[in-house]
N, C-alpha and C. Protein backbone atom coordinates (compact mmCIF):
# COMPACT_ATOMS: atom_id res chain seq x y z
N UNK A 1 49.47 -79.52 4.27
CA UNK A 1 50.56 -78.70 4.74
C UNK A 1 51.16 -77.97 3.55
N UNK A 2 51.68 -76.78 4.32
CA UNK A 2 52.44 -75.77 3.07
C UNK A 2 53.16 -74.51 3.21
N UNK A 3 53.29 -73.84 2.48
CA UNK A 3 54.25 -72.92 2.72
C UNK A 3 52.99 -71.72 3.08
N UNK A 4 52.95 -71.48 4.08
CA UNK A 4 51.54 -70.24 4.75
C UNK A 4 52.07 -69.36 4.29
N UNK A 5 53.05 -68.41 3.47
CA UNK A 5 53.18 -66.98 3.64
C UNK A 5 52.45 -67.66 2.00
N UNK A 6 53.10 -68.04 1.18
CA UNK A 6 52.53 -68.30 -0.06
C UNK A 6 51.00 -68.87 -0.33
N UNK A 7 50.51 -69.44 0.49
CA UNK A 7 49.30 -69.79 0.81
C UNK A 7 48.21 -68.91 1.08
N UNK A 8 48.65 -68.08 1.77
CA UNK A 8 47.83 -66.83 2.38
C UNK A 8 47.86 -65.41 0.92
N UNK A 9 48.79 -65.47 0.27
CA UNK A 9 49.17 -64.65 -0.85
C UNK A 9 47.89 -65.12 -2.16
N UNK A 10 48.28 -66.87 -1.89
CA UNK A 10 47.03 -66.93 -2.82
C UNK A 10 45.48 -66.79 -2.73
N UNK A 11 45.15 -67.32 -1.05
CA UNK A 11 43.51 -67.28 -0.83
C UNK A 11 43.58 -65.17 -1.00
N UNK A 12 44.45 -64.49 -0.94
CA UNK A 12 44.38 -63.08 -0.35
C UNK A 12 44.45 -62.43 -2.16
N UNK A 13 45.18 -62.98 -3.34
CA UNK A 13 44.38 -63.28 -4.70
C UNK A 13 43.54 -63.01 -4.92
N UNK A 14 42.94 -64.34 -4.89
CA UNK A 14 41.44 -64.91 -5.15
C UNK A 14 40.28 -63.88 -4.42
N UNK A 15 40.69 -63.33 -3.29
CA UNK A 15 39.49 -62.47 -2.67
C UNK A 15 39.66 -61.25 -3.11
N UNK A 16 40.77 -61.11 -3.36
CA UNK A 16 41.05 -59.78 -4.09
C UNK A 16 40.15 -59.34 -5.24
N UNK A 17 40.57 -60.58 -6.46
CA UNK A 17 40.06 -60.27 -7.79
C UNK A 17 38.60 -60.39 -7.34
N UNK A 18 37.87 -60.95 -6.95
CA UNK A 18 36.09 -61.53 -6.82
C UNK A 18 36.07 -59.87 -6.18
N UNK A 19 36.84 -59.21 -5.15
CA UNK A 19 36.50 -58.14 -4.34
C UNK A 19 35.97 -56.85 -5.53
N UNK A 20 37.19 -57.28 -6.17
CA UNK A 20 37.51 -55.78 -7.74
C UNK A 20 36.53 -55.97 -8.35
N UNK A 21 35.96 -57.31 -8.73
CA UNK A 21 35.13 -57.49 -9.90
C UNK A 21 33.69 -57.70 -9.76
N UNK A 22 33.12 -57.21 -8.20
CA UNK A 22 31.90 -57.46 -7.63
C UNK A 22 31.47 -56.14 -7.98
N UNK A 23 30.21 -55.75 -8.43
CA UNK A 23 30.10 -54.11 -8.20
C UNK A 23 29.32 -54.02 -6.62
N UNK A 24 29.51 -53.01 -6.73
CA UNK A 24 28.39 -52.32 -5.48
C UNK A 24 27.55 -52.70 -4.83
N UNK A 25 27.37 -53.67 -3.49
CA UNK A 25 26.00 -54.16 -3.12
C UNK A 25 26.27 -55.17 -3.42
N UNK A 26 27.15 -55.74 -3.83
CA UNK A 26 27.04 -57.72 -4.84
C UNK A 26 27.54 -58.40 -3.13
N UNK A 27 28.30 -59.39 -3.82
CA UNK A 27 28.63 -60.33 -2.43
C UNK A 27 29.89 -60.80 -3.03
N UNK A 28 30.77 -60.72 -2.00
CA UNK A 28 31.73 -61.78 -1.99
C UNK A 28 31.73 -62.90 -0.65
N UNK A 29 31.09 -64.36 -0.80
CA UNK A 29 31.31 -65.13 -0.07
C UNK A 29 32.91 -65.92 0.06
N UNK A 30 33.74 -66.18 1.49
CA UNK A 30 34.63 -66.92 1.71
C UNK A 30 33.98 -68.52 2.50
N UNK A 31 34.29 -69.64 1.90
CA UNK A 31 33.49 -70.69 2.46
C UNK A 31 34.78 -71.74 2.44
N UNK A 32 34.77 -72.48 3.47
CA UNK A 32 35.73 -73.76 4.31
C UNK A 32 35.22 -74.57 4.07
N UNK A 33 35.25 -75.96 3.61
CA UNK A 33 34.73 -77.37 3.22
C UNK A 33 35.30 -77.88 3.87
N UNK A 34 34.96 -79.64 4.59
CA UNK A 34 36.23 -80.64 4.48
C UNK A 34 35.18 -81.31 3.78
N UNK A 35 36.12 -81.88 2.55
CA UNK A 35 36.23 -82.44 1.68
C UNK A 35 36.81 -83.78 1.64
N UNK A 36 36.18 -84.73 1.93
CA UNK A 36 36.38 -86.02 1.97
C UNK A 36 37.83 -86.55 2.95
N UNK A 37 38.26 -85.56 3.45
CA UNK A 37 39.58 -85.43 4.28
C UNK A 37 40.80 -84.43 3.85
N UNK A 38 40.25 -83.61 2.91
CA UNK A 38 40.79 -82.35 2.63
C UNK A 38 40.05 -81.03 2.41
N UNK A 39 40.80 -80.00 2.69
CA UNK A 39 40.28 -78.81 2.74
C UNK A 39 39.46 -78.29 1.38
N UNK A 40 38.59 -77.44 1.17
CA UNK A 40 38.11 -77.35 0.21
C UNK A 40 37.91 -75.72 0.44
N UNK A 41 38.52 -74.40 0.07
CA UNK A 41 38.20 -73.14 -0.13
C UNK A 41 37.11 -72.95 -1.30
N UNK A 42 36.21 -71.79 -1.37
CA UNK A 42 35.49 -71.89 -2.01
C UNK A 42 35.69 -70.25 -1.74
N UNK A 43 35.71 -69.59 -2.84
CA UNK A 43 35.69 -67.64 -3.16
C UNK A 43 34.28 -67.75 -4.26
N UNK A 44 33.20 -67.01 -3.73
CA UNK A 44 31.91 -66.80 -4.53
C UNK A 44 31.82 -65.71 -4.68
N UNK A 45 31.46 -64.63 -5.78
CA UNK A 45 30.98 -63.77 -5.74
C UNK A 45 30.07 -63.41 -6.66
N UNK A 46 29.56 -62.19 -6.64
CA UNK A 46 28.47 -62.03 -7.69
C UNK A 46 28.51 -60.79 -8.76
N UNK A 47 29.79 -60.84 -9.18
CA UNK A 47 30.33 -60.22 -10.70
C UNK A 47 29.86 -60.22 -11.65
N UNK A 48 30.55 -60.46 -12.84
CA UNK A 48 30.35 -60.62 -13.87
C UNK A 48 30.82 -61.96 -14.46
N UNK A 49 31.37 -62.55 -13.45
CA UNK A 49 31.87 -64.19 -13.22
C UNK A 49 33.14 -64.43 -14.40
N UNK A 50 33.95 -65.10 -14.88
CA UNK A 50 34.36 -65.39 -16.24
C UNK A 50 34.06 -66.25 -17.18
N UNK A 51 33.80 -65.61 -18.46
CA UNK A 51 33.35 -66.69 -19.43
C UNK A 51 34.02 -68.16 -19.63
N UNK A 52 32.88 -68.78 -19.87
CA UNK A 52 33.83 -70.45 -20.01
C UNK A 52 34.87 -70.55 -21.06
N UNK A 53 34.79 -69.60 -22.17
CA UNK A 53 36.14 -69.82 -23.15
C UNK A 53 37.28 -69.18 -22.42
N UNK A 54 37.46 -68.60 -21.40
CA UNK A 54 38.28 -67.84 -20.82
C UNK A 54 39.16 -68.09 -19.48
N UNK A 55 37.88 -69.42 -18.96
CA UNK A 55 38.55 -70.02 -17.65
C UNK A 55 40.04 -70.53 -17.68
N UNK A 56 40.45 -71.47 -18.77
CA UNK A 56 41.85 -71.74 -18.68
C UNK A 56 43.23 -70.34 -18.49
N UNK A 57 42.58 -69.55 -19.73
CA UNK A 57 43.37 -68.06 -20.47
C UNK A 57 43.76 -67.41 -18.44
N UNK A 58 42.73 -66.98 -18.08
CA UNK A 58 42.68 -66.15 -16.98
C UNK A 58 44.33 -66.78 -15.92
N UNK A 59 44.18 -68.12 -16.19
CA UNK A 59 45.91 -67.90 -15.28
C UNK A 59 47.29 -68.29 -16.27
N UNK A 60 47.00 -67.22 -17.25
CA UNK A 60 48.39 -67.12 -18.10
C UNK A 60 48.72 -65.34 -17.62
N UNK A 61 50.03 -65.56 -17.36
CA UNK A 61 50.52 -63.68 -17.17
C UNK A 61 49.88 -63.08 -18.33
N UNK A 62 49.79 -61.80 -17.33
CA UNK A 62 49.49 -60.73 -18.26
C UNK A 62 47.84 -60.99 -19.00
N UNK A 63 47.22 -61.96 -18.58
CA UNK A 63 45.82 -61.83 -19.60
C UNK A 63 44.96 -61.55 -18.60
N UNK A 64 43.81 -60.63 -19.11
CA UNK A 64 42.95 -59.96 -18.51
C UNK A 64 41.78 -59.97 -19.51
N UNK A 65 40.87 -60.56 -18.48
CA UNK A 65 39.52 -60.37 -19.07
C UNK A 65 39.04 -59.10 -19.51
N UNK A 66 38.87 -58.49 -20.62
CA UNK A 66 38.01 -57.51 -20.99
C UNK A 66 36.85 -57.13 -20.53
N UNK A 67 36.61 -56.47 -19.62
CA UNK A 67 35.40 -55.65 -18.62
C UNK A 67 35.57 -54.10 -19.32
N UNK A 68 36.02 -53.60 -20.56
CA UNK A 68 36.24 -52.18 -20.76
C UNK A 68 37.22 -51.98 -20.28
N UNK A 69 38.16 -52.77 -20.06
CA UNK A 69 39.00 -51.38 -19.44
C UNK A 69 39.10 -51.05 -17.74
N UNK A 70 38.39 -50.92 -17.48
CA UNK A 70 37.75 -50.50 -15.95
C UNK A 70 38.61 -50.88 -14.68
N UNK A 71 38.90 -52.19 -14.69
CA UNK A 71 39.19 -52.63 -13.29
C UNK A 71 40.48 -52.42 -13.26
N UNK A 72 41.56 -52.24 -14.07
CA UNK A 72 42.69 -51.98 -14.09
C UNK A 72 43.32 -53.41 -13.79
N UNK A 73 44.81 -53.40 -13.25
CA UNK A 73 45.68 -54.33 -12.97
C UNK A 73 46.43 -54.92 -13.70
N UNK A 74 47.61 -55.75 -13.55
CA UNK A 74 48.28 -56.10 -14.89
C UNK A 74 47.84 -57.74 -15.67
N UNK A 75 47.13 -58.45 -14.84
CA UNK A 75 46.67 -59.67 -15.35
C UNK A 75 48.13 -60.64 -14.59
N UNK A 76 48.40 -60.57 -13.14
CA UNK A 76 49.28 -61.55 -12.81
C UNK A 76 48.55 -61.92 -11.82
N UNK A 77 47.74 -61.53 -10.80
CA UNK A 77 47.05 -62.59 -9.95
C UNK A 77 46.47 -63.63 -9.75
N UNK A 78 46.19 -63.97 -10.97
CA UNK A 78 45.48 -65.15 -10.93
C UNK A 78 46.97 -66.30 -11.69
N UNK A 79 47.57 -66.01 -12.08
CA UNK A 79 48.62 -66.43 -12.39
C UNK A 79 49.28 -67.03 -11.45
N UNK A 80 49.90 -66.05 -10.38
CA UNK A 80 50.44 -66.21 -9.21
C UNK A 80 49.52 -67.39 -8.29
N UNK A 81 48.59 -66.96 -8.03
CA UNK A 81 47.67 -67.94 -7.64
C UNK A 81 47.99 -69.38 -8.21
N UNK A 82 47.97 -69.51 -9.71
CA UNK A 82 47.83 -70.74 -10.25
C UNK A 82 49.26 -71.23 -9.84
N UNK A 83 50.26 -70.29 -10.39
CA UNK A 83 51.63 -70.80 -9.38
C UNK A 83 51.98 -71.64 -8.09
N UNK A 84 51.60 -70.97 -7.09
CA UNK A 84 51.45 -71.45 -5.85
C UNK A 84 50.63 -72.62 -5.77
N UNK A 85 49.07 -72.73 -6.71
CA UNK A 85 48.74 -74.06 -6.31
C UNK A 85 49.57 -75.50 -6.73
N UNK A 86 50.01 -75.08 -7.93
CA UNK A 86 50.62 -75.87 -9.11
C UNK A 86 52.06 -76.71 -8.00
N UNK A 87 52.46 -75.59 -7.05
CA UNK A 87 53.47 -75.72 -6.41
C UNK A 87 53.51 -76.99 -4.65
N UNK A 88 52.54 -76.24 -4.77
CA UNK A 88 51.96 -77.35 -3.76
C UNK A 88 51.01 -78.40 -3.67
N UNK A 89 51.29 -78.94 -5.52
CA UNK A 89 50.41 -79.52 -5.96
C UNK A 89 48.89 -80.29 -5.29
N UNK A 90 48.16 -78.93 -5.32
CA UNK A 90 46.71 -78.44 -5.19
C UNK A 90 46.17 -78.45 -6.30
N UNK A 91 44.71 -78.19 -6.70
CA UNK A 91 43.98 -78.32 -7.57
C UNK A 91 42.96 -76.52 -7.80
N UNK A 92 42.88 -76.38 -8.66
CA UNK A 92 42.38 -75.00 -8.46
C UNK A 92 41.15 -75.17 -9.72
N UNK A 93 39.64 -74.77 -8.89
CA UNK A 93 38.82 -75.43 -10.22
C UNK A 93 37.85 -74.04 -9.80
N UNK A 94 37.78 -73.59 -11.28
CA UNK A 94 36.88 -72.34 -11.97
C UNK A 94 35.69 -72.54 -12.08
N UNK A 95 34.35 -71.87 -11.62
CA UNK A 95 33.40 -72.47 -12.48
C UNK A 95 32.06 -71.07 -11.95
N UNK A 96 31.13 -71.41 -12.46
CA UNK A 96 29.63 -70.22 -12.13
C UNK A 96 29.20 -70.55 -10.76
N UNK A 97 29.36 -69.25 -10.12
CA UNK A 97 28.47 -69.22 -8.84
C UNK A 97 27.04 -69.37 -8.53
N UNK A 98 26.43 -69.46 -7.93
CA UNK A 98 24.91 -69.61 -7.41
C UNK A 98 24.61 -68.11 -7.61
N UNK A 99 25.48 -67.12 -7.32
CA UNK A 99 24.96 -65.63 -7.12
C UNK A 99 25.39 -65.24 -8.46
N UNK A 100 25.74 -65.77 -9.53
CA UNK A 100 25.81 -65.10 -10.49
C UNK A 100 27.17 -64.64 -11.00
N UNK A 101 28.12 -64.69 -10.19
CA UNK A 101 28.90 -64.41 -10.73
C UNK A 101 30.28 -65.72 -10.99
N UNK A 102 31.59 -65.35 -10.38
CA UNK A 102 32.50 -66.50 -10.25
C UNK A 102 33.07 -67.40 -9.32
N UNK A 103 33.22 -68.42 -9.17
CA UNK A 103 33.54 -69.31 -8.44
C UNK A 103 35.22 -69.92 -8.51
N UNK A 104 35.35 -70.25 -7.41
CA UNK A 104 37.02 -70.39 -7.44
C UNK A 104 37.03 -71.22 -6.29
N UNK A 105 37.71 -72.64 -6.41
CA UNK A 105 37.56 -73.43 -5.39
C UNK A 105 39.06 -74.05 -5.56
N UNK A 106 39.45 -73.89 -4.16
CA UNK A 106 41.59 -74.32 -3.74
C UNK A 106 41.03 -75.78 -3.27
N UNK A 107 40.77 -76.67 -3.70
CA UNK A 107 41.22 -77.86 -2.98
C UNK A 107 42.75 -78.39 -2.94
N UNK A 108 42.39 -78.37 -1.31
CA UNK A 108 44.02 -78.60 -0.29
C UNK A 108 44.18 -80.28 -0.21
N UNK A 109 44.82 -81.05 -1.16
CA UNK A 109 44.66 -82.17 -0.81
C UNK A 109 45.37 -82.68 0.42
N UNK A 110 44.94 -83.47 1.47
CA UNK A 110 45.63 -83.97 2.38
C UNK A 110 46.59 -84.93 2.18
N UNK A 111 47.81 -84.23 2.10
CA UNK A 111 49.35 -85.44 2.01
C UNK A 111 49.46 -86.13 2.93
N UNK A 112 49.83 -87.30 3.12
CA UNK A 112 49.97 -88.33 3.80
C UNK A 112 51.41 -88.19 4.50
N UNK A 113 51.38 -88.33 5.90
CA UNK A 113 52.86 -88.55 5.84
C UNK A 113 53.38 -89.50 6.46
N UNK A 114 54.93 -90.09 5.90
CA UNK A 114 55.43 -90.83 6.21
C UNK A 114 55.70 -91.76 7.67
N UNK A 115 55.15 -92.95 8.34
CA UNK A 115 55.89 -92.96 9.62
C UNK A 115 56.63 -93.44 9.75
């Protein structure tokens, strides 16, 4: 459970940046897990992915991977993103896609609640 307008801001992020950073013809996959009793999002695409010295850097404001120049933006989305998970203490894990490019996976842990 969580706050959906902020929730939806972040999966809508994550598809964003993979959308910008796919060229022409590439793929952006959206994929649903359950995950041992929690949700598991998964954003694939087939970019230019981000380098492993760079995975942490990418959700500090304002930093932007160097592609030339090109894709524009100010370097807060993925930030924001990391915000919101941090907030609803979620887990947000970076890593290389199957297609080549980057991977981005929201695991939603399932909170327990009180009876």
């Amino acid at each position: 459970s969580g706050d959906r307008a902020l929730l939806f801001e972040a999966l809508s992020n994550l598809l964003s940046n993979s959308i910008k950073f796919t060229p022409p013809g590439g793929e952006v996959i959206l994929r649903g897990v359950n995950n041992a009793g929690s949700t598991r999002i998964e954003v694939h695409d087939s970019g230019p992915g981000i380098p492993l010295a760079e995975r942490d850097a990418v959700f500090q404001r304002f930093y932007r991977v160097d592609e030339g120049d090109q894709q524009g933006g100010f370097g807060l989305g993925l930030s924001i993103v990391a915000a919101i998970i941090n907030l609803h203490g979620f887990k947000l894990d970076v890593g290389s896609s199957q297609r080549g490019g980057a991977r981005l996976a929201l695991e939603c842990r399932q909170q327990l609640m009180p009876k």
